[in-house]
N, C-alpha and C. Protein backbone atom coordinates (compact mmCIF):
# COMPACT_ATOMS: atom_id res chain seq x y z
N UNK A 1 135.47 163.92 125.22
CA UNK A 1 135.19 162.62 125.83
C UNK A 1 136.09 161.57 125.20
N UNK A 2 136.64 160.61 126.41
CA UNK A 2 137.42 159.84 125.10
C UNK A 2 137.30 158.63 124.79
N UNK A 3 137.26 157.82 124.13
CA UNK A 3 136.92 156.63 123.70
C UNK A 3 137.14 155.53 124.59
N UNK A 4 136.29 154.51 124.65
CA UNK A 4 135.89 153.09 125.94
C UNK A 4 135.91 152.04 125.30
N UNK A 5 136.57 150.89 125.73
CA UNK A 5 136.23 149.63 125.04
C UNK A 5 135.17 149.15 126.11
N UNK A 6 134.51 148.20 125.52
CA UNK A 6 133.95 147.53 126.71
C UNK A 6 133.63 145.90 125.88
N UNK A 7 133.91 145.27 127.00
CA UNK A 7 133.55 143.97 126.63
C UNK A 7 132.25 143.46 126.97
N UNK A 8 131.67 142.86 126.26
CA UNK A 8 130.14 142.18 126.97
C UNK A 8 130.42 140.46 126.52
N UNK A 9 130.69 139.80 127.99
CA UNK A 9 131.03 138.39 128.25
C UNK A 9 129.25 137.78 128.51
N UNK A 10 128.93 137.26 127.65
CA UNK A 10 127.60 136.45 128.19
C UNK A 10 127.52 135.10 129.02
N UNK A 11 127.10 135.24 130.19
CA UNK A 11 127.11 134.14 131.39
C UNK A 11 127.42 132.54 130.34
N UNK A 12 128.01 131.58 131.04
CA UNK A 12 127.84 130.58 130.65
C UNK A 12 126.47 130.00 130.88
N UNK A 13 126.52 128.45 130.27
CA UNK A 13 125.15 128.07 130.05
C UNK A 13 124.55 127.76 131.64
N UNK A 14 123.62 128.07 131.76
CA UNK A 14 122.77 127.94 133.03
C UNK A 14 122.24 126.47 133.32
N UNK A 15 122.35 126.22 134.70
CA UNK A 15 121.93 124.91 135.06
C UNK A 15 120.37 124.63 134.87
N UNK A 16 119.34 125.50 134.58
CA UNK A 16 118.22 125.21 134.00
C UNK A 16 118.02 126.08 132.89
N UNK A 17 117.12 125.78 132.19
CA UNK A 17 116.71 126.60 130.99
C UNK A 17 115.56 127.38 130.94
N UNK A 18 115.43 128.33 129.95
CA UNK A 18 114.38 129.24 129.82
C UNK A 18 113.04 128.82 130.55
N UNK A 19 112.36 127.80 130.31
CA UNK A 19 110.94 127.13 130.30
C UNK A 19 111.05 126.45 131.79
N UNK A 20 111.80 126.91 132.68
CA UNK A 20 111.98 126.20 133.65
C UNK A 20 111.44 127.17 134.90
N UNK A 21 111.40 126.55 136.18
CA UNK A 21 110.82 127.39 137.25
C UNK A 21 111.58 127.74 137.94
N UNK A 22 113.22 127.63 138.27
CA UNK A 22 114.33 128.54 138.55
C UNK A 22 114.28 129.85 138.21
N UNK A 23 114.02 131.02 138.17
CA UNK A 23 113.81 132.37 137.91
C UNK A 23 115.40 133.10 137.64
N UNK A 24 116.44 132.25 138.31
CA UNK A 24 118.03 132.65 138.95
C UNK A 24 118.71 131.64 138.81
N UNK A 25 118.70 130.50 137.88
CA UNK A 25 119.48 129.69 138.04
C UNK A 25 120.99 129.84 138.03
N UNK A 26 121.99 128.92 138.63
CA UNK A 26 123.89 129.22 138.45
C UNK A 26 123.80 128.77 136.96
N UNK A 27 124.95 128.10 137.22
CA UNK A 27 125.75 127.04 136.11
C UNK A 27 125.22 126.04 136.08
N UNK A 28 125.47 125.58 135.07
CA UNK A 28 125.83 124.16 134.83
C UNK A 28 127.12 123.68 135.04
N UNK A 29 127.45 122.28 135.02
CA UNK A 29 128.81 121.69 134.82
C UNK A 29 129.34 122.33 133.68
N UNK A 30 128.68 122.39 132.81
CA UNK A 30 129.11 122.75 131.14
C UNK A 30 129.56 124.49 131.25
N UNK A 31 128.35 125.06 132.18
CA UNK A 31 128.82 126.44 132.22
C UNK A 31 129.81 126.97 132.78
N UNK A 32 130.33 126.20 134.11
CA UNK A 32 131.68 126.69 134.99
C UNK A 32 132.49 126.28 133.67
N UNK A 33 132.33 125.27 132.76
CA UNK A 33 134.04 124.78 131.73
C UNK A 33 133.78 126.19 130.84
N UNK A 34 132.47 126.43 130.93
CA UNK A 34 132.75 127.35 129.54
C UNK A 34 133.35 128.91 130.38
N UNK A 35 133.20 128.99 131.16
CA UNK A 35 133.55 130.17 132.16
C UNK A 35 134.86 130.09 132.10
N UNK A 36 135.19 129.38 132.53
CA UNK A 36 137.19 128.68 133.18
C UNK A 36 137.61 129.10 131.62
N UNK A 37 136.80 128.68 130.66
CA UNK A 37 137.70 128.76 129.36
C UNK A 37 137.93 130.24 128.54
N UNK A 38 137.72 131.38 129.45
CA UNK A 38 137.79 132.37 129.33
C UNK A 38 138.84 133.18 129.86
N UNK A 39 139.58 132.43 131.27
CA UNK A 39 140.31 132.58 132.07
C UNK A 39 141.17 133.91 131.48
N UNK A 40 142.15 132.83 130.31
CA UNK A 40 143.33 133.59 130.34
C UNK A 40 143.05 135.34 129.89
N UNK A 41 141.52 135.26 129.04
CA UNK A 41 141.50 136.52 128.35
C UNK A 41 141.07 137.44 129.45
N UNK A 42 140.10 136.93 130.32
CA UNK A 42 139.62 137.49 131.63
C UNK A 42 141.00 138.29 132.51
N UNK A 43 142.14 137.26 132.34
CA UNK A 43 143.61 137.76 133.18
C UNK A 43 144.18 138.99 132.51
N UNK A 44 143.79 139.15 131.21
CA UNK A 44 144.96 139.88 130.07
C UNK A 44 143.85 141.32 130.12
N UNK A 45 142.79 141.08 130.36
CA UNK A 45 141.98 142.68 130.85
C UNK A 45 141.96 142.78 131.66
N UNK A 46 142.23 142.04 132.95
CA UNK A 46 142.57 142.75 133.86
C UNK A 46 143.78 143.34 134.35
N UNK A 47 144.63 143.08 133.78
CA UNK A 47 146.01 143.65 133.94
C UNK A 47 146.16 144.52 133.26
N UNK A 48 144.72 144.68 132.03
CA UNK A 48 144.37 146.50 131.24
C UNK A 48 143.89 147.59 131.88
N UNK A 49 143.62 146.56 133.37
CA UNK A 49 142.94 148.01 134.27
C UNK A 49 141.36 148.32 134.43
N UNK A 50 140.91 147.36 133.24
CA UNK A 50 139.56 147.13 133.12
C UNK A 50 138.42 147.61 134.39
N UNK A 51 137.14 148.00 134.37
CA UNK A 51 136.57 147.86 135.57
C UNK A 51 135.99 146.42 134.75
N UNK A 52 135.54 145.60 136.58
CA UNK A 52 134.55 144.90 136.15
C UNK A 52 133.11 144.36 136.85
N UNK A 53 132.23 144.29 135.59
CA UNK A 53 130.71 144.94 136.45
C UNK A 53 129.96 143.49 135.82
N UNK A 54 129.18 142.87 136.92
CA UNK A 54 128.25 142.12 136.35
C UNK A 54 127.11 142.12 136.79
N UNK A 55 125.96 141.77 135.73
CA UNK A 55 124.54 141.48 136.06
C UNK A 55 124.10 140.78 137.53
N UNK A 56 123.41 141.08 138.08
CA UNK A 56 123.04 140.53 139.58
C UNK A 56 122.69 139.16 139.31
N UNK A 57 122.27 138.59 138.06
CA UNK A 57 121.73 137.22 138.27
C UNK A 57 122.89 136.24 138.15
N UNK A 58 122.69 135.05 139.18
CA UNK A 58 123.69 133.82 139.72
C UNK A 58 124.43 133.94 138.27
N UNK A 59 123.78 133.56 137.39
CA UNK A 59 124.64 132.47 136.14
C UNK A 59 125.65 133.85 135.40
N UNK A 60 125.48 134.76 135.88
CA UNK A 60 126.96 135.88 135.31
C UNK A 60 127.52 136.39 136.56
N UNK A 61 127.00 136.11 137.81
CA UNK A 61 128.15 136.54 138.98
C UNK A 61 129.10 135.30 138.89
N UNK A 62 128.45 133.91 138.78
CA UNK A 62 129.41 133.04 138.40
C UNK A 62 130.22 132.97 137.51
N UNK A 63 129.91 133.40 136.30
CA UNK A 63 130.53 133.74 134.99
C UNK A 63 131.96 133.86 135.20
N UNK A 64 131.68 135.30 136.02
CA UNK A 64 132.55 135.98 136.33
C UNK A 64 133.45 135.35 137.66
N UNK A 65 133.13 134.93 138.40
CA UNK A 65 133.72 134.08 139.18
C UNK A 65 134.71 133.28 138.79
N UNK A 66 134.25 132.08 138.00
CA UNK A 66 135.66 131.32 137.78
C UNK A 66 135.95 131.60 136.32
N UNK A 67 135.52 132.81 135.73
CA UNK A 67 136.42 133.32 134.61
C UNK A 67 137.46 134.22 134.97
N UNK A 68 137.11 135.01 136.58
CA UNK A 68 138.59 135.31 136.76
C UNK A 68 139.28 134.59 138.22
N UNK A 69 139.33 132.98 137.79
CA UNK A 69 140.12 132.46 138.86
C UNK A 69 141.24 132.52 138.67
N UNK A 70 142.07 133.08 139.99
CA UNK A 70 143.54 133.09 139.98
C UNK A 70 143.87 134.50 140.16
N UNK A 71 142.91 135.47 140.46
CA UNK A 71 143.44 136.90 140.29
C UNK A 71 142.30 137.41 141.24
N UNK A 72 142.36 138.44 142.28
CA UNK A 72 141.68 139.28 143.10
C UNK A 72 141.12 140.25 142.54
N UNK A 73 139.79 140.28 141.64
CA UNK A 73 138.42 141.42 140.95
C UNK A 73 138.30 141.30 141.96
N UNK A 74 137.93 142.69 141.90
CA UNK A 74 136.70 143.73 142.61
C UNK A 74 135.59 144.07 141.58
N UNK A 75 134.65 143.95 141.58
CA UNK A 75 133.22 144.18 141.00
C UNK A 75 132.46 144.98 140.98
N UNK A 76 131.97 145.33 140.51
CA UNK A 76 130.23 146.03 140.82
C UNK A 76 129.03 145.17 140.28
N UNK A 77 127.88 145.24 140.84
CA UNK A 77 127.07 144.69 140.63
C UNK A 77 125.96 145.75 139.74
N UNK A 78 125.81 145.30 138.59
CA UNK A 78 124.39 146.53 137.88
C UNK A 78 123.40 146.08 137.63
N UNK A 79 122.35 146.37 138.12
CA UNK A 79 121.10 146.13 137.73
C UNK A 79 120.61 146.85 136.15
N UNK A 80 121.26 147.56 136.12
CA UNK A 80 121.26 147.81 134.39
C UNK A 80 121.32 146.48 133.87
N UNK A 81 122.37 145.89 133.69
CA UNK A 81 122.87 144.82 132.73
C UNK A 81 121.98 143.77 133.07
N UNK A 82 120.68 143.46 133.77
CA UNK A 82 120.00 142.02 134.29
C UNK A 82 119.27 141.96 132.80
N UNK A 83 118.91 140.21 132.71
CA UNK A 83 118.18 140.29 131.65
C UNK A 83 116.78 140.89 131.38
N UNK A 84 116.23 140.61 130.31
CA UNK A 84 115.22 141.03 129.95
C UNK A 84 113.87 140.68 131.29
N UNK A 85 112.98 141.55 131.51
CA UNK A 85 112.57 141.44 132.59
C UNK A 85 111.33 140.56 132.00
N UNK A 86 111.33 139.24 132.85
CA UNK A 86 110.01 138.47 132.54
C UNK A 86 109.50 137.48 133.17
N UNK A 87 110.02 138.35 134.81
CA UNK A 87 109.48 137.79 135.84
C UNK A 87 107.31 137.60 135.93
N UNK A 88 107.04 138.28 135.33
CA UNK A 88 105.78 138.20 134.98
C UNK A 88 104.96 137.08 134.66
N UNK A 89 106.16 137.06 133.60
CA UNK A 89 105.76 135.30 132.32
C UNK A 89 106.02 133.97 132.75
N UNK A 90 104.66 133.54 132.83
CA UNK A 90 104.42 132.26 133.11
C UNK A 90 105.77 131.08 132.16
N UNK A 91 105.97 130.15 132.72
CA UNK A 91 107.20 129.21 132.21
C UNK A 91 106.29 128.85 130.81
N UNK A 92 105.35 128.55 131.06
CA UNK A 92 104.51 127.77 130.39
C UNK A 92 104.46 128.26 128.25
N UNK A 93 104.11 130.03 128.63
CA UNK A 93 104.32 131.00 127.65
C UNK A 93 105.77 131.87 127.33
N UNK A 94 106.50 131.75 128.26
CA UNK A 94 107.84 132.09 128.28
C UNK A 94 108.58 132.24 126.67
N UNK A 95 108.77 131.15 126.10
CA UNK A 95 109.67 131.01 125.06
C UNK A 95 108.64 132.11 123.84
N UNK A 96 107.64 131.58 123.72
CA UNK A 96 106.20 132.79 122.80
C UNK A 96 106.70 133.99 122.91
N UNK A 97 106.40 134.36 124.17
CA UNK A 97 106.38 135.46 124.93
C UNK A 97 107.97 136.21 124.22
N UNK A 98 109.06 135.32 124.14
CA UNK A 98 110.20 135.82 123.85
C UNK A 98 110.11 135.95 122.17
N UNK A 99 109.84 134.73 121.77
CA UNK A 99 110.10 135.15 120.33
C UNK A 99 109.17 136.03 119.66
N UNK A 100 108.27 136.95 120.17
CA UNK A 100 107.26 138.00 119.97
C UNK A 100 108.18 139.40 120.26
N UNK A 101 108.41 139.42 121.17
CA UNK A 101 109.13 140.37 121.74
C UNK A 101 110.53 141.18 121.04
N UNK A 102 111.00 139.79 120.98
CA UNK A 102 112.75 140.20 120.48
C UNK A 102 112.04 140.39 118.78
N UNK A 103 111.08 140.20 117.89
CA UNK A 103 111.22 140.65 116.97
C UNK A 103 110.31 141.64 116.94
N UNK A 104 109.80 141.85 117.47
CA UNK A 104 108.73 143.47 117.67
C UNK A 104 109.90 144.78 117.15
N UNK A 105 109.38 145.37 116.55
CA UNK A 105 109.62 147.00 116.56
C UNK A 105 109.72 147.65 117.76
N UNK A 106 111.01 148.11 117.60
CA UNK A 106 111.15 148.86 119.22
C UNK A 106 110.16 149.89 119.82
N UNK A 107 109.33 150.59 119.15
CA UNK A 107 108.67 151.26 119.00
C UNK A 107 107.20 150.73 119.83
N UNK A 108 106.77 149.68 118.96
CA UNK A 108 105.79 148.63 119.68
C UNK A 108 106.13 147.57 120.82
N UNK A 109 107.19 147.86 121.51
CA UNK A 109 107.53 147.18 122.74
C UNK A 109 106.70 147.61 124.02
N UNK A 110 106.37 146.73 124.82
CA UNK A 110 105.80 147.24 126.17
C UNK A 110 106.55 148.38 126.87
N UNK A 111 106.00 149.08 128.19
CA UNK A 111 106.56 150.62 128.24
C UNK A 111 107.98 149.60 129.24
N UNK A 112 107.40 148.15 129.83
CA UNK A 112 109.10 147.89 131.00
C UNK A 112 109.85 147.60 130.03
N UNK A 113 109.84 147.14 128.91
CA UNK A 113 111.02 146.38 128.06
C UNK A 113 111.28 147.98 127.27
N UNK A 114 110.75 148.86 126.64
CA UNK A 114 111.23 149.84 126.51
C UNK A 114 112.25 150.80 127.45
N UNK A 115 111.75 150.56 128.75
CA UNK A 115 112.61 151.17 129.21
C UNK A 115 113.71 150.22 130.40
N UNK A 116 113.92 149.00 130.24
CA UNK A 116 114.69 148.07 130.55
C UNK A 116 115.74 148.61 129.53
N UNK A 117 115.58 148.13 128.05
CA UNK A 117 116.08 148.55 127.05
C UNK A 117 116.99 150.09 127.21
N UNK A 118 116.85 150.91 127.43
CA UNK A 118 117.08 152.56 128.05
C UNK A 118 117.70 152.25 128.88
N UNK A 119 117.56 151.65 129.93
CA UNK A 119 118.94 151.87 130.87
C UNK A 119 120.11 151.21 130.79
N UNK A 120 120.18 149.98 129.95
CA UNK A 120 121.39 149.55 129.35
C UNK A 120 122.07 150.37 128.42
N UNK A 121 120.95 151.15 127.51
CA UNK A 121 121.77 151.98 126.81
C UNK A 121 122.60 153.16 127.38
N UNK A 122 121.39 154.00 127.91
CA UNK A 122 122.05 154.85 128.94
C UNK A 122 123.67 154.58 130.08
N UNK A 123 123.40 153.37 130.72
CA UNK A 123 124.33 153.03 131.46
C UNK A 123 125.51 152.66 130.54
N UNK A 124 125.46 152.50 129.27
CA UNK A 124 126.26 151.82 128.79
C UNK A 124 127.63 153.22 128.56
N UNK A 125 126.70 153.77 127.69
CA UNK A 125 126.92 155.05 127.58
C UNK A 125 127.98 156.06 128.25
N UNK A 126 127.18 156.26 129.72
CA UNK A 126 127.89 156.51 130.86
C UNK A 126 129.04 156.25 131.54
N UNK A 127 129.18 154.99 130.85
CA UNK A 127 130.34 154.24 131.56
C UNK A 127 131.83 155.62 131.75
N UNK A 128 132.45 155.00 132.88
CA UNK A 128 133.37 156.33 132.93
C UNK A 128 135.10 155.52 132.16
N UNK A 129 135.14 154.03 132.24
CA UNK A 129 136.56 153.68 132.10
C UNK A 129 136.31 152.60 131.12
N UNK A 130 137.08 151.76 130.09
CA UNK A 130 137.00 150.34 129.73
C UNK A 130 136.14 149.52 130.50
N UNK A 131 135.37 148.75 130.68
CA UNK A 131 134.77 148.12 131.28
C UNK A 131 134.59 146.71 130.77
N UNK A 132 134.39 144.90 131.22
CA UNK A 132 133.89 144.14 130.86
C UNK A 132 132.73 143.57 131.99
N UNK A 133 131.82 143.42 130.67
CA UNK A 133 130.49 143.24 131.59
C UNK A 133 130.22 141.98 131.28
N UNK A 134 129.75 141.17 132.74
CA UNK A 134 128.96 140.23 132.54
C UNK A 134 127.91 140.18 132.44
N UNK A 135 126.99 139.45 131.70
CA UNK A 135 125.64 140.05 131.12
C UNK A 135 124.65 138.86 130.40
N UNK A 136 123.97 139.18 129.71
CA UNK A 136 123.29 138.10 128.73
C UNK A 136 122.80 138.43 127.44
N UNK A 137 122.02 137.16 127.00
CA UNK A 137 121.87 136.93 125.26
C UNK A 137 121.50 138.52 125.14
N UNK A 138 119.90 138.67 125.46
CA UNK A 138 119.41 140.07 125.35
C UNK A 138 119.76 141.30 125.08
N UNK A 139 120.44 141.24 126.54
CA UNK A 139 121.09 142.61 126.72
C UNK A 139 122.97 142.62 125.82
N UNK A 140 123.11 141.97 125.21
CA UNK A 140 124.32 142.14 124.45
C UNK A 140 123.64 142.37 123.02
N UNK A 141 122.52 142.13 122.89
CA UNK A 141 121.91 142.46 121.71
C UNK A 141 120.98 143.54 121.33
N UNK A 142 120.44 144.01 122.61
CA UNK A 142 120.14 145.96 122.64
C UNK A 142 121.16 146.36 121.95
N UNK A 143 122.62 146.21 122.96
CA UNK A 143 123.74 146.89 122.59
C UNK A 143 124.58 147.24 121.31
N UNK A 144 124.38 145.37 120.41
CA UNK A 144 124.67 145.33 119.24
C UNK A 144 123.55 146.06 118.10
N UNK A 145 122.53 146.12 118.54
CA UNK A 145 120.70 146.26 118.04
C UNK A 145 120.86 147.73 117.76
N UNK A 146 121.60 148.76 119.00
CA UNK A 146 121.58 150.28 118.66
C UNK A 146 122.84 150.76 118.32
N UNK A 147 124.38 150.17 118.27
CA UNK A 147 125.17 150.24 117.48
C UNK A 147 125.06 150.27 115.97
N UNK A 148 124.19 148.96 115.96
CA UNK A 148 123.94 148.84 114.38
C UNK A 148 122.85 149.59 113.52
N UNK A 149 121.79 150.76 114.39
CA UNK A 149 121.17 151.20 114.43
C UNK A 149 119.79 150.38 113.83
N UNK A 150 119.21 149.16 114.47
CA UNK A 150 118.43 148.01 114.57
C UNK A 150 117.07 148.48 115.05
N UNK A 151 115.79 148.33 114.73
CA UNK A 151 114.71 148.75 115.26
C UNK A 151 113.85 147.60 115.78
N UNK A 152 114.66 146.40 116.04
CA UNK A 152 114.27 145.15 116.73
C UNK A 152 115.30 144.40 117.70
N UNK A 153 114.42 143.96 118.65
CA UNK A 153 115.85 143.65 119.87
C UNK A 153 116.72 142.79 119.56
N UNK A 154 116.52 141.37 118.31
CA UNK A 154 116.85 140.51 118.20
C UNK A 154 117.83 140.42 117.01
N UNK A 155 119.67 140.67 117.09
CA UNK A 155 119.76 140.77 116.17
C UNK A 155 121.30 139.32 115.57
N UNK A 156 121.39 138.66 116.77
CA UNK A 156 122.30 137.67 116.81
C UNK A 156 122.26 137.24 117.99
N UNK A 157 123.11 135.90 117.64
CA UNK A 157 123.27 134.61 118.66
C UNK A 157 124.44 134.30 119.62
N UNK A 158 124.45 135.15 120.12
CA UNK A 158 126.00 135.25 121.39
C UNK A 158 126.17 134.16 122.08
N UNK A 159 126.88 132.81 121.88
CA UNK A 159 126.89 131.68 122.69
C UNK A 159 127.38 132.08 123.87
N UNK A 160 127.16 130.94 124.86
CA UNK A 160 127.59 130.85 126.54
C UNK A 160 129.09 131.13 126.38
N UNK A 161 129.52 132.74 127.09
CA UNK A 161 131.17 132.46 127.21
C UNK A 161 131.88 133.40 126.48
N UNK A 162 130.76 133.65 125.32
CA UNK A 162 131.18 134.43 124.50
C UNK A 162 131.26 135.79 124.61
N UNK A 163 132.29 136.48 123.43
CA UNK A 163 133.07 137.90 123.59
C UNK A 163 132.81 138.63 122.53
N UNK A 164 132.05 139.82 123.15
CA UNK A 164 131.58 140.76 122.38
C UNK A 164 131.97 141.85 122.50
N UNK A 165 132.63 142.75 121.46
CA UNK A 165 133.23 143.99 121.89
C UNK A 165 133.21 145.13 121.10
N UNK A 166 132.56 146.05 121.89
CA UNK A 166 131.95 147.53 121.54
C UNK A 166 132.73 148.72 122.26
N UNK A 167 132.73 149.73 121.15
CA UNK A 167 133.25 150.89 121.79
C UNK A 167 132.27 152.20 121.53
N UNK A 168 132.39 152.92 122.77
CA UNK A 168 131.73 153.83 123.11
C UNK A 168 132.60 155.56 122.93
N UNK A 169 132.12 156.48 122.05
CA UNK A 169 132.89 157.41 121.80
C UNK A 169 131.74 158.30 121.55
N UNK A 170 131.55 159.81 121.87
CA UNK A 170 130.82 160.85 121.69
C UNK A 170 129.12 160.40 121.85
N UNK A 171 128.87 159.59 122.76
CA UNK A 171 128.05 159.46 122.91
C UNK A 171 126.75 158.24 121.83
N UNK A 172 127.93 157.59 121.16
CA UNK A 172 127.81 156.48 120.30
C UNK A 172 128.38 155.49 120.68
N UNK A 173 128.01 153.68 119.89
CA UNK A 173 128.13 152.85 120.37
C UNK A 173 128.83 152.38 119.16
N UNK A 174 129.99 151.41 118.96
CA UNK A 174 130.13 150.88 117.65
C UNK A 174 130.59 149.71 117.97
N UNK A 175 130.26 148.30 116.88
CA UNK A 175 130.90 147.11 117.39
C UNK A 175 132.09 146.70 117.15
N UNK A 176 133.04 146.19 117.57
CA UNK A 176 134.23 146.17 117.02
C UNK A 176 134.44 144.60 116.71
N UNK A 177 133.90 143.81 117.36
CA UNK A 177 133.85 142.36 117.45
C UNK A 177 132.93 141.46 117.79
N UNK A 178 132.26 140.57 117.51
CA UNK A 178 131.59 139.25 117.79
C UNK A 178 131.68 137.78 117.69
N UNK A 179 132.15 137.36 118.49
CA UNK A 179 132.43 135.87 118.58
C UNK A 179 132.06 134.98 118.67
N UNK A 180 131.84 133.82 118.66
CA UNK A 180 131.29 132.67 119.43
C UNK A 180 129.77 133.04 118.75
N UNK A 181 129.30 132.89 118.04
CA UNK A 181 127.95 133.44 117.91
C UNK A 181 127.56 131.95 117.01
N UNK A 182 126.31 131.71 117.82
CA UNK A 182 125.60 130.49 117.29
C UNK A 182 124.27 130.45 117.77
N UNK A 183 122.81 129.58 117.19
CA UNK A 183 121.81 129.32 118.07
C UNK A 183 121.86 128.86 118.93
N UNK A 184 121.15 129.56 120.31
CA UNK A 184 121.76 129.00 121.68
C UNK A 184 120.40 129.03 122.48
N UNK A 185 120.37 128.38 123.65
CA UNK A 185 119.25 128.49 124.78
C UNK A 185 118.92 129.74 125.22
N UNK A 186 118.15 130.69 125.54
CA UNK A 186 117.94 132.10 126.28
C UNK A 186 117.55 131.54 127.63
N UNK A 187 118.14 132.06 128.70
CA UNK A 187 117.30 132.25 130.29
C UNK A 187 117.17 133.36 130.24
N UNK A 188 115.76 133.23 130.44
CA UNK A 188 115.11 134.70 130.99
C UNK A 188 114.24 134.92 132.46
């Protein structure tokens, strides 16, 4: 099997926030600049041949949108890569609800976030070529969480925009890079 880079680009900042009743929000003004400001690196993988796959929700199809303006992607869309599922959770308990969660023992996670969790890994896994994914806080932090061999979901702060990069070899994950990493807003 032979070795994969993959990038995990986390959506820019979203035009509403976590605690809000948008379920799908886009961008913000702030998030298309932080998108655009990705451009040139967005151009320089794709001329690597890269595939590129993003999360179904607005604020990383946009991501991806005007991070690769100026050049004709083709996409896939994965429902693997969507965030953490918490369509359930009231706005009200939302943020609780999260900071319970992301520090739980993987072990003691509910059976959907356990296996939300599993198909990012799995899919990640699978991947057949280089890939950069658009994606979010969460799910770039499974990724970093079982690279680093982590038994909690929560293990850093991936700002809007930011470039995270893991490689996939024999059926392992390893990180090679993390950027941009600061306390930031979660949409979930």
């Amino acid at each position: 099997m032979h070795k994969k880079k993959i990038i995990l680009i986390r959506h820019g900042e979203a035009a509403s926030t976590w605690d809000g009743d948008d379920r799908d929000p886009g961008l913000s003004k702030k998030g298309v600049d932080q998108a655009k400001s990705i451009n040139d690196f967005t151009k320089s993988i794709f001329s690597k041949g890269y595939d590129f796959i993003s999360s179904p929700k607005k604020r990383a199809i946009e991501t991806l949108s005007y991070a690769s303006e100026g050049i004709d992607v083709d996409f896939d869309i994965n429902e693997s890569f969507v965030e953490i599922p918490a369509e359930d959770i009231g706005s009200d308990i939302r943020f609780e609800w999260l900071k319970d969660i992301s520090t739980r023992k993987i072990e003691t996670l509910p059976d959907d976030i356990k296996n939300w969790r599993e198909r990012i890994i799995t899919e990640t896994l699978g991947l057949k070529n280089n890939s950069i994914i658009f994606c979010h806080f969460m799910v770039i932090n499974v990724l970093v969480g079982y690279a680093i061999k982590k038994d909690r979901l929560l293990h850093f702060y991936p700002d809007n925009a930011s470039i995270t990069e893991i490689e996939v070899e024999n059926e392992k994950i390893s990180v090679i890079s993390m950027k941009d990493v600061e306390k930031t807003i979660i949409n979930v």
